[in-house]
C-alpha atoms as a PDB file:
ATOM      1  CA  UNK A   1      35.400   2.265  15.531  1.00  0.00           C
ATOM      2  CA  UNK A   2      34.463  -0.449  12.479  1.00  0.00           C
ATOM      3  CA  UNK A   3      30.775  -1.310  11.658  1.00  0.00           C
ATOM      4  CA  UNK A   4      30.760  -4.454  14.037  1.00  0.00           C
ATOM      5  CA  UNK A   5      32.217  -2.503  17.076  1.00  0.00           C
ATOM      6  CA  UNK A   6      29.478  -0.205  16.617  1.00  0.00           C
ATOM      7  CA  UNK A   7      26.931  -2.708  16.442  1.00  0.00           C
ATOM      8  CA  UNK A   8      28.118  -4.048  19.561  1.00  0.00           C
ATOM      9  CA  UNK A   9      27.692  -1.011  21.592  1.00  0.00           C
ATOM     10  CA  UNK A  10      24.356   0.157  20.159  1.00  0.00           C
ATOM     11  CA  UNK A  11      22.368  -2.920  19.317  1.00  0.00           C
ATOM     12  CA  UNK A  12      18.857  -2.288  18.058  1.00  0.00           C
ATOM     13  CA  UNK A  13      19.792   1.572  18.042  1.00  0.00           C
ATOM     14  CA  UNK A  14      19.539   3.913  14.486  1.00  0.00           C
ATOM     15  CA  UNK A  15      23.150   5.668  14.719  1.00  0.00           C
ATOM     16  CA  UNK A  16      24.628   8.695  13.409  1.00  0.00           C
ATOM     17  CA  UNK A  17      28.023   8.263  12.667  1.00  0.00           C
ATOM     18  CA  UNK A  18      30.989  10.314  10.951  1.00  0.00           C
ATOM     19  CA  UNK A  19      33.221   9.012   8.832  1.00  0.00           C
ATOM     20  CA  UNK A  20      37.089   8.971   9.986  1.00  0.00           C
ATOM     21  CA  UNK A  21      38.891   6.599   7.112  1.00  0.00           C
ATOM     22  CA  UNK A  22      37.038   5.792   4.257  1.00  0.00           C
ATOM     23  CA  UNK A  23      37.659   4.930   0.017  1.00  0.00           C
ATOM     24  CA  UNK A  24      35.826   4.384  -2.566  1.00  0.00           C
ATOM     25  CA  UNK A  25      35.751   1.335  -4.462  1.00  0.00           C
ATOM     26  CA  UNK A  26      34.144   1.128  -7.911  1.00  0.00           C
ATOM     27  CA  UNK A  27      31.047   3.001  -7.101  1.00  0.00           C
ATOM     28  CA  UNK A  28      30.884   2.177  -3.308  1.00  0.00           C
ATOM     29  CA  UNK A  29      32.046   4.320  -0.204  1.00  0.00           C
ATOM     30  CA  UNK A  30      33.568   2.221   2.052  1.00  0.00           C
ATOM     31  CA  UNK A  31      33.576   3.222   5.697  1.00  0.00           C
ATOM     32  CA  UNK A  32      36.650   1.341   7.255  1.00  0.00           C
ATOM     33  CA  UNK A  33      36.588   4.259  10.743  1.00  0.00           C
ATOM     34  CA  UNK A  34      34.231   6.048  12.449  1.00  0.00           C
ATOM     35  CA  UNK A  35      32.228   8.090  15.162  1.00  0.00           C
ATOM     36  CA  UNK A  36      29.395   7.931  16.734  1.00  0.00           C
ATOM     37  CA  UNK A  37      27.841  11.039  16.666  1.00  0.00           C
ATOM     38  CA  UNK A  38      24.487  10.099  18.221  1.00  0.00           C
ATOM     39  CA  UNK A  39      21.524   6.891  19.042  1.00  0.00           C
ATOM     40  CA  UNK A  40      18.483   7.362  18.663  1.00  0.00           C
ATOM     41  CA  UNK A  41      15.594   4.388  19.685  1.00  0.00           C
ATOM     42  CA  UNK A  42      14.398   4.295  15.835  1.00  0.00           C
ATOM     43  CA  UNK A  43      15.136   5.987  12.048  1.00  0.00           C
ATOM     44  CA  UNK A  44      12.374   8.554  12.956  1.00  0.00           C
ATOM     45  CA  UNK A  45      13.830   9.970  15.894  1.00  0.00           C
ATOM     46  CA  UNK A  46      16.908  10.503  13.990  1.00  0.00           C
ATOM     47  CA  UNK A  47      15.007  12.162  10.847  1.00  0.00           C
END
């Protein structure tokens, strides 16, 4: 999936995702594919 697919089928959701296809550019990782591993309703659940 890309970010915005993602965002489409978990809005307002904290995700855990892994990374399929990625690169790094400069100092950035780019994320171009991934996973969703899990939801969660908010960033503490998922801590």
């Amino acid at each position: 999936m890309k970010w915005s697919e993602v965002r489409q089928h978990f809005p307002e959701r904290c995700v855990l995702v892994e990374a399929l296809k990625s690169e790094t550019r400069g100092n950035e990782r780019i994320i171009e594919e991934m996973s969703v591993i899990d939801d969660f309703e908010n960033g503490n659940a998922a801590w």
